[in-house]
Protein backbone atom coordinates (compact mmCIF):
# COMPACT_ATOMS: atom_id res chain seq x y z
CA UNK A 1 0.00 0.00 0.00
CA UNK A 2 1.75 3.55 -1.03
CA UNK A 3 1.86 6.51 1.55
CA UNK A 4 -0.55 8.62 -0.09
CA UNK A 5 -3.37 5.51 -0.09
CA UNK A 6 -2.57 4.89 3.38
CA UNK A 7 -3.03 8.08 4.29
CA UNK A 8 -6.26 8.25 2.90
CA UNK A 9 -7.78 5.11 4.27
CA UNK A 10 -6.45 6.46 7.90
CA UNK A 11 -8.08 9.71 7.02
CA UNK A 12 -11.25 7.92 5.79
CA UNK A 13 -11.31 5.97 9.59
CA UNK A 14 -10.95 9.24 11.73
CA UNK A 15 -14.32 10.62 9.83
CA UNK A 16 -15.63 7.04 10.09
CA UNK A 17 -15.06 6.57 13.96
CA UNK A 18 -16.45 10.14 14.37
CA UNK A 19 -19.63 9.55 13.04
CA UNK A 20 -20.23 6.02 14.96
CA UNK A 21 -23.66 6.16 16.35
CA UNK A 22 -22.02 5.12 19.72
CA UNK A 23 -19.52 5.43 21.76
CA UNK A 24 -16.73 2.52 22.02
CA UNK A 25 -15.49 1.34 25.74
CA UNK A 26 -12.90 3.45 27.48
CA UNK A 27 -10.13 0.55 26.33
CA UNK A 28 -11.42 0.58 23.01
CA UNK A 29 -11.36 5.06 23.28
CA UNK A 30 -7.89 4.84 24.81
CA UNK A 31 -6.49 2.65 21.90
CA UNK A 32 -7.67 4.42 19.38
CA UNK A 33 -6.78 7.86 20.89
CA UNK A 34 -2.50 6.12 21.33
CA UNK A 35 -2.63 4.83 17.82
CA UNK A 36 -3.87 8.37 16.53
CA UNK A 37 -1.33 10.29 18.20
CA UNK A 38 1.39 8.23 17.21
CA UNK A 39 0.32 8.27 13.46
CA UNK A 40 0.06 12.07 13.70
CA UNK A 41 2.51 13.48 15.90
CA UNK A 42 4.69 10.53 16.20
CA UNK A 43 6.37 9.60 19.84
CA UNK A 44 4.56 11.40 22.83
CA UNK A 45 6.00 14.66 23.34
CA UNK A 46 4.04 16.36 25.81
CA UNK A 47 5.07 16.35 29.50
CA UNK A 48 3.46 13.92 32.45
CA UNK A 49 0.00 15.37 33.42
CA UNK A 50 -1.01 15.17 37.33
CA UNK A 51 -1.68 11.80 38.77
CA UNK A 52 -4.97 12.87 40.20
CA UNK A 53 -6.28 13.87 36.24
CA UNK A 54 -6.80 10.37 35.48
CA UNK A 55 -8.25 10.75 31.97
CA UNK A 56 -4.94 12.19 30.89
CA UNK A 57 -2.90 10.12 32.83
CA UNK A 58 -4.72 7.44 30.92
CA UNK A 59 -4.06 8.83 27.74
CA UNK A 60 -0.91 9.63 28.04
CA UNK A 61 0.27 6.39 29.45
CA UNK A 62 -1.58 4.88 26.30
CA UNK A 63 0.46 6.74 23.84
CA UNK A 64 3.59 6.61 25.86
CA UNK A 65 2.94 3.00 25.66
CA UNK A 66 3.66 3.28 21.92
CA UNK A 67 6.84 4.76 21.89
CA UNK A 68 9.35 4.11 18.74
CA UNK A 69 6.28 2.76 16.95
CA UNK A 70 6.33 3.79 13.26
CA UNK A 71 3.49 6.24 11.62
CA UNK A 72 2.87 3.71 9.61
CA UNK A 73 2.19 1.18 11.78
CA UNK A 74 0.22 3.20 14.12
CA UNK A 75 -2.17 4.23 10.83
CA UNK A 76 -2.35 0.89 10.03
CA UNK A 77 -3.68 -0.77 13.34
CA UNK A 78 -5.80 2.49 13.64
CA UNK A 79 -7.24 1.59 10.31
CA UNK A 80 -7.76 -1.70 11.56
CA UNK A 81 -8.98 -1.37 14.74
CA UNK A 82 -12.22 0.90 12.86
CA UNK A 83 -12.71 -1.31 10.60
CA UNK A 84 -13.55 -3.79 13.43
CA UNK A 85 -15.78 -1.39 15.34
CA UNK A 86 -17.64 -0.49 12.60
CA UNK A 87 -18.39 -4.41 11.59
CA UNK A 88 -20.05 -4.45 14.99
């Protein structure tokens, strides 16, 4: 698959997953959110939030999680992962 098709179909799953008539499982949320921001920004750059702010502590520990994983990859399971909540 080139780049530019990639990037399209991962594209293509972000408008998909936004217009889901529901709303996934907090796992399910939390994957998707790490495998977005690695595709898009790449390795988590943003410092530590407060332990007591657990949704960002979740977060970030999600994308931290994916740390030296390729854009690529990260579109790719992202792409994926859709796909398989929108068969549902």
């Amino acid at each position: 698959m080139s780049d530019i098709n990639l990037t399209n179909e991962f594209l293509q799953a972000s408008i998909n997953i936004k217009n889901l008539s529901y709303l996934p499982d907090n796992d399910t949320l939390l994957l998707l959110y790490s495998y977005y921001k690695q595709a898009t920004v790449g390795d988590c750059n943003i410092i530590s939030p407060n332990f007591w702010d657990l949704k960002e502590t979740a977060k970030y520990n999600a994308w931290k999680l994916l740390t030296g994983f390729s854009k690529e990859y990260a579109m790719k399971f992202y792409i994926k992962k859709v796909n398989e909540i929108l068969l549902k």
